[in-house]
N, C-alpha and C. Protein backbone atom coordinates (compact mmCIF):
# COMPACT_ATOMS: atom_id res chain seq x y z
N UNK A 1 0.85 -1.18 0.00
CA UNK A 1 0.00 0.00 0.00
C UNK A 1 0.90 1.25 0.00
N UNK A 2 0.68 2.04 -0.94
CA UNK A 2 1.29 3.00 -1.17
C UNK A 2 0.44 4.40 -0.14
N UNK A 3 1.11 5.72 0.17
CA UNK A 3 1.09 7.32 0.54
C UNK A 3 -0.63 7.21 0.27
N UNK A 4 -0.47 7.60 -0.85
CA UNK A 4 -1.44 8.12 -1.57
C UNK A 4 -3.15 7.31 -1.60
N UNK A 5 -2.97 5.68 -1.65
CA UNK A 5 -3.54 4.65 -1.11
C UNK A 5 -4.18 4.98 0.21
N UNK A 6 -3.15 5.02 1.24
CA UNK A 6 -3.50 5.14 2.33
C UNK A 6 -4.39 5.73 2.99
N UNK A 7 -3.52 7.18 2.55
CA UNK A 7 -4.48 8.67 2.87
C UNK A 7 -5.90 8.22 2.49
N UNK A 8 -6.44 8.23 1.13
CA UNK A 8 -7.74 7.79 0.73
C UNK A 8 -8.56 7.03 1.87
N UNK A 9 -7.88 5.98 2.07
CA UNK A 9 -8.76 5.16 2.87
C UNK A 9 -8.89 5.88 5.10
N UNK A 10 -7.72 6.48 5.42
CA UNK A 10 -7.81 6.99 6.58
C UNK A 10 -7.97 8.42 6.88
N UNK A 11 -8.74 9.08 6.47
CA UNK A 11 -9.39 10.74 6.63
C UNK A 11 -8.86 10.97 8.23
N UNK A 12 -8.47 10.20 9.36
CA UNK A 12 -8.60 10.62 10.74
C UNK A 12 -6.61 10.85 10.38
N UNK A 13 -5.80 9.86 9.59
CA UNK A 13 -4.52 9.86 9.54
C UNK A 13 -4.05 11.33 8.76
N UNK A 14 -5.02 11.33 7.86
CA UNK A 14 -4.50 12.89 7.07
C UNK A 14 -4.62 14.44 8.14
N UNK A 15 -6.09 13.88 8.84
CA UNK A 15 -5.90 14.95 10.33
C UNK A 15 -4.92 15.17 10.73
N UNK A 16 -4.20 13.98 11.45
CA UNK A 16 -3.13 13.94 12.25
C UNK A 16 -2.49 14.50 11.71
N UNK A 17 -1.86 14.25 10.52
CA UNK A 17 -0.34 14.42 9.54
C UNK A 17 -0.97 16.24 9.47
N UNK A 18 -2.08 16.52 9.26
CA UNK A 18 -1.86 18.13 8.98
C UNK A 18 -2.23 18.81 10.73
N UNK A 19 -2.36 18.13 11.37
CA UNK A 19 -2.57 18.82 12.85
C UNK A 19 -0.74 18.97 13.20
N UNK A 20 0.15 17.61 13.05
CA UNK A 20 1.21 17.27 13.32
C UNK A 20 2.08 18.48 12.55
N UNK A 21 1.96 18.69 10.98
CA UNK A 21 2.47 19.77 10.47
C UNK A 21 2.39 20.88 10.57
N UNK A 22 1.37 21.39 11.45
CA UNK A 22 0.71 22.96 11.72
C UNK A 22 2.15 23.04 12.99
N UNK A 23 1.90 21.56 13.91
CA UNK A 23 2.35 22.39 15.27
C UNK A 23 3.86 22.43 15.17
N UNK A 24 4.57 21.84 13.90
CA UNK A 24 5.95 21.92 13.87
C UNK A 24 6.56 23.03 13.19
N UNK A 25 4.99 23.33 11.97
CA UNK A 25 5.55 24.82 11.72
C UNK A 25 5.41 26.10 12.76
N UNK A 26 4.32 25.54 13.68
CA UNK A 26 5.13 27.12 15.04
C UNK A 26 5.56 26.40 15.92
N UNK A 27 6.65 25.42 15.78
CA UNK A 27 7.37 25.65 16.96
C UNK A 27 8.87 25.83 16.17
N UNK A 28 8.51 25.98 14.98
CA UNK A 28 9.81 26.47 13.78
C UNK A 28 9.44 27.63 13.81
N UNK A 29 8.34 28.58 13.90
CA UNK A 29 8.25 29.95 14.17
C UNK A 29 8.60 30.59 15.56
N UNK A 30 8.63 29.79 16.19
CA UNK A 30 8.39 30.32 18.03
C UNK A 30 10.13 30.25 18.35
N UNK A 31 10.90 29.13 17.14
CA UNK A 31 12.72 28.94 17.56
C UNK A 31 12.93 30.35 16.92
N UNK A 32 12.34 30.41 15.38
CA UNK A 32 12.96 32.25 14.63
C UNK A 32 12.91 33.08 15.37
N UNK A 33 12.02 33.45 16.26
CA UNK A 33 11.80 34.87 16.58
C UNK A 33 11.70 34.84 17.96
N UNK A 34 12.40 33.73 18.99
CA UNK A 34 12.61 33.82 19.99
C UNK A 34 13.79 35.38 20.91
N UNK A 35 15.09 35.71 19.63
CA UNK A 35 15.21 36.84 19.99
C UNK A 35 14.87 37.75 20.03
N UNK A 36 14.12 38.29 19.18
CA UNK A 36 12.87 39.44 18.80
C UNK A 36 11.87 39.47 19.82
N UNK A 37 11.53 38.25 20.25
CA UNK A 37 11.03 38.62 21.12
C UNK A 37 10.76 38.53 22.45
N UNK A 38 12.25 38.41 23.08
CA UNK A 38 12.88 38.83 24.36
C UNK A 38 13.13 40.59 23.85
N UNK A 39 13.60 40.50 22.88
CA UNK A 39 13.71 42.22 23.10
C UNK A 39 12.64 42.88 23.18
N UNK A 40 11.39 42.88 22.79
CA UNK A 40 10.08 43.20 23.12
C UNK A 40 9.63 43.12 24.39
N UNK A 41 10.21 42.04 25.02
CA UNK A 41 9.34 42.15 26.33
C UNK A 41 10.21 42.71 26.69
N UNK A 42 11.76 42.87 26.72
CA UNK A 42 13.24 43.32 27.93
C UNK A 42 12.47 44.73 27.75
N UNK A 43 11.90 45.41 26.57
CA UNK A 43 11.80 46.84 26.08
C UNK A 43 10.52 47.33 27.26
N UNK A 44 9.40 46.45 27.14
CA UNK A 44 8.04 46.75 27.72
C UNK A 44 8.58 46.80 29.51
N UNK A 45 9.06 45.88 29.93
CA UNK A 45 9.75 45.62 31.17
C UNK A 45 10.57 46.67 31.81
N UNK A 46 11.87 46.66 31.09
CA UNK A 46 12.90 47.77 31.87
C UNK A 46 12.61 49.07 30.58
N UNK A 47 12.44 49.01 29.92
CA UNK A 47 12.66 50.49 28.99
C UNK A 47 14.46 50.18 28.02
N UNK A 48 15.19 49.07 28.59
CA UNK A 48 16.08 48.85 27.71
C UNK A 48 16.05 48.07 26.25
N UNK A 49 16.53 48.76 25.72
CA UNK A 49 16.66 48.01 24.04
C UNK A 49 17.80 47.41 23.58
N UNK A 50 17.47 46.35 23.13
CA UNK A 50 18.53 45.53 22.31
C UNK A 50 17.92 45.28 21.06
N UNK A 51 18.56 44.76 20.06
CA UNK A 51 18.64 44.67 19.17
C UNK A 51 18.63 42.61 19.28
N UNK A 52 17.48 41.69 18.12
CA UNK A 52 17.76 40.42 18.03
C UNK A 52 18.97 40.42 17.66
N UNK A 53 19.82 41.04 16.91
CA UNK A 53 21.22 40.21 16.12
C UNK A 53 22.06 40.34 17.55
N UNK A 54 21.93 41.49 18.33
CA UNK A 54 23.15 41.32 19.81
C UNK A 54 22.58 40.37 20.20
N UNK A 55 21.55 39.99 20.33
CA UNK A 55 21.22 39.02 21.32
C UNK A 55 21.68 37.57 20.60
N UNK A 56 21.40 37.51 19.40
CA UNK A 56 21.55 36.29 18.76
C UNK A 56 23.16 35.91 18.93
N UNK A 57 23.93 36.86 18.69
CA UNK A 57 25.46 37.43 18.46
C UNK A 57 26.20 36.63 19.66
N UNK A 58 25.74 37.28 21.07
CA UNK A 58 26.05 37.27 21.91
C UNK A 58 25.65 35.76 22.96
N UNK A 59 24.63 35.21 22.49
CA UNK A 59 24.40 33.57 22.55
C UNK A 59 25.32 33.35 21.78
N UNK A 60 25.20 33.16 20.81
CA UNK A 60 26.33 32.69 20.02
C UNK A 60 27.98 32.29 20.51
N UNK A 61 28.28 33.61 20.50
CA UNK A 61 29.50 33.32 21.66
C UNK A 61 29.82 32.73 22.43
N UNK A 62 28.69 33.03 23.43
CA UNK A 62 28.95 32.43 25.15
C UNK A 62 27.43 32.20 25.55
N UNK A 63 26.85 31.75 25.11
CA UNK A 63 25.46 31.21 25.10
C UNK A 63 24.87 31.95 26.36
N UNK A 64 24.54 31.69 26.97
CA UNK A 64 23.33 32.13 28.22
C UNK A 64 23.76 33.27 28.92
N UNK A 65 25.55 32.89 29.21
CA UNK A 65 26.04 33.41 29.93
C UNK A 65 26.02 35.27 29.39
N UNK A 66 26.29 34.70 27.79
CA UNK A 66 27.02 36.15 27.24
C UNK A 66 25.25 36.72 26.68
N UNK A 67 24.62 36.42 27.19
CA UNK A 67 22.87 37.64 26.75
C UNK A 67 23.09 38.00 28.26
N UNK A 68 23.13 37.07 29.26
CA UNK A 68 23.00 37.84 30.80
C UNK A 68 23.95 38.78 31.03
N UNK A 69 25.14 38.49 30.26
CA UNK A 69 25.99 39.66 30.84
C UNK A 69 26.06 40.72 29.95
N UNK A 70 25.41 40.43 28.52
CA UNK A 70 24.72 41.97 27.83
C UNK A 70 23.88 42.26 28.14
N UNK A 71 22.94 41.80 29.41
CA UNK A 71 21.28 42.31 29.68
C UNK A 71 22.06 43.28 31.17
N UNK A 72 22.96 42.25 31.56
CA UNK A 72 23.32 43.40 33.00
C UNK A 72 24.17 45.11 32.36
N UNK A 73 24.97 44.49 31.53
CA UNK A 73 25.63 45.82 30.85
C UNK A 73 24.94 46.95 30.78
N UNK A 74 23.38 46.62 29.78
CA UNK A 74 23.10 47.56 29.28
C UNK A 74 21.80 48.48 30.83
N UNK A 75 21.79 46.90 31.31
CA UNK A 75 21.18 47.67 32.42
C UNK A 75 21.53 49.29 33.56
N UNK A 76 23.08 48.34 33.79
CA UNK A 76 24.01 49.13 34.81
C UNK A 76 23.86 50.96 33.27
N UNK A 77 24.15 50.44 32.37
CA UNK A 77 24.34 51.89 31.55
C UNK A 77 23.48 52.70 31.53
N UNK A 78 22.05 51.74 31.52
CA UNK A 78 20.93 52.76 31.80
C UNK A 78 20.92 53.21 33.01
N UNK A 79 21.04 52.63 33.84
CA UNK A 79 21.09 53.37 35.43
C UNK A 79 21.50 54.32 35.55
N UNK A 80 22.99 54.32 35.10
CA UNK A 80 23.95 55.62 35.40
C UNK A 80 23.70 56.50 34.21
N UNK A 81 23.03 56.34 33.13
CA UNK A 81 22.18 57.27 32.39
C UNK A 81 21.06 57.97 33.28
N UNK A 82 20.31 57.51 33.78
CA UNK A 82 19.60 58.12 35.12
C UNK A 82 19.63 58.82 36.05
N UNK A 83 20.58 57.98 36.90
CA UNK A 83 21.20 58.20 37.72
C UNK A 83 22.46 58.51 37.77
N UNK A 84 23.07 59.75 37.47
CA UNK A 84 25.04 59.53 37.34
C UNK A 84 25.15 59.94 38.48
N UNK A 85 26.31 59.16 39.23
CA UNK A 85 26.93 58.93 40.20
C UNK A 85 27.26 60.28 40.70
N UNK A 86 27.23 60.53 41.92
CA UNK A 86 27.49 61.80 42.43
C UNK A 86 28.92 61.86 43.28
N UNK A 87 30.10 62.26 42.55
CA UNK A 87 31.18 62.11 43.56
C UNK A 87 31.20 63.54 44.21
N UNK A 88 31.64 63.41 44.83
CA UNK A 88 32.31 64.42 46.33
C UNK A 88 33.57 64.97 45.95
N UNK A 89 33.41 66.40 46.25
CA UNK A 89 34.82 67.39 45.44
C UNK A 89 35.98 67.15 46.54
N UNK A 90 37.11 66.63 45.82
CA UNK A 90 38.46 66.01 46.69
C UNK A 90 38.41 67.32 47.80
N UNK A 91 38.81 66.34 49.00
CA UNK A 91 38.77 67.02 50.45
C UNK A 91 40.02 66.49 50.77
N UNK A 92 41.49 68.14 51.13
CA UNK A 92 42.66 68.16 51.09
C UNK A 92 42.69 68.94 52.44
């Protein structure tokens, strides 16, 4: 029994096979645009922006480690964009 055979005779198997193909094409959509959209929420969340390619870039490199330590970077930069540090005029 051939594909084509088959299908004909099982209408519940062709379900499956196109229920089965829907959910692999979004979870092939949900792997693409997983950096895009961490930067969307990092943006809605703290007000900081990245860009998917740093983020992609920077997994890349050093995987988990190197997005956390570009998410703290850009954090600490925004802070002291905010907030700049207030030093005290040298006392002689």
């Amino acid at each position: 029994m051939n594909l084509p055979e088959l299908l004909r005779l099982s209408p519940a198997l062709v379900n499956a096979l196109t229920i089965v193909v829907a959910l692999l094409l979004i979870l092939l959509i949900s792997f693409l645009l997983r950096a895009k959209v961490f930067c969307q929420y990092l943006r809605q969340m703290t007000g900081i922006e990245l860009s998917p390619s740093e983020v992609k870039e920077a997994f890349r490199r050093r995987g988990r480690d190197g997005v956390r330590e570009l998410l703290l970077d850009r954090t600490i930069r925004a802070d002291l964009e905010e907030n700049p540090p207030l030093i005290p005029p040298d006392v002689r």
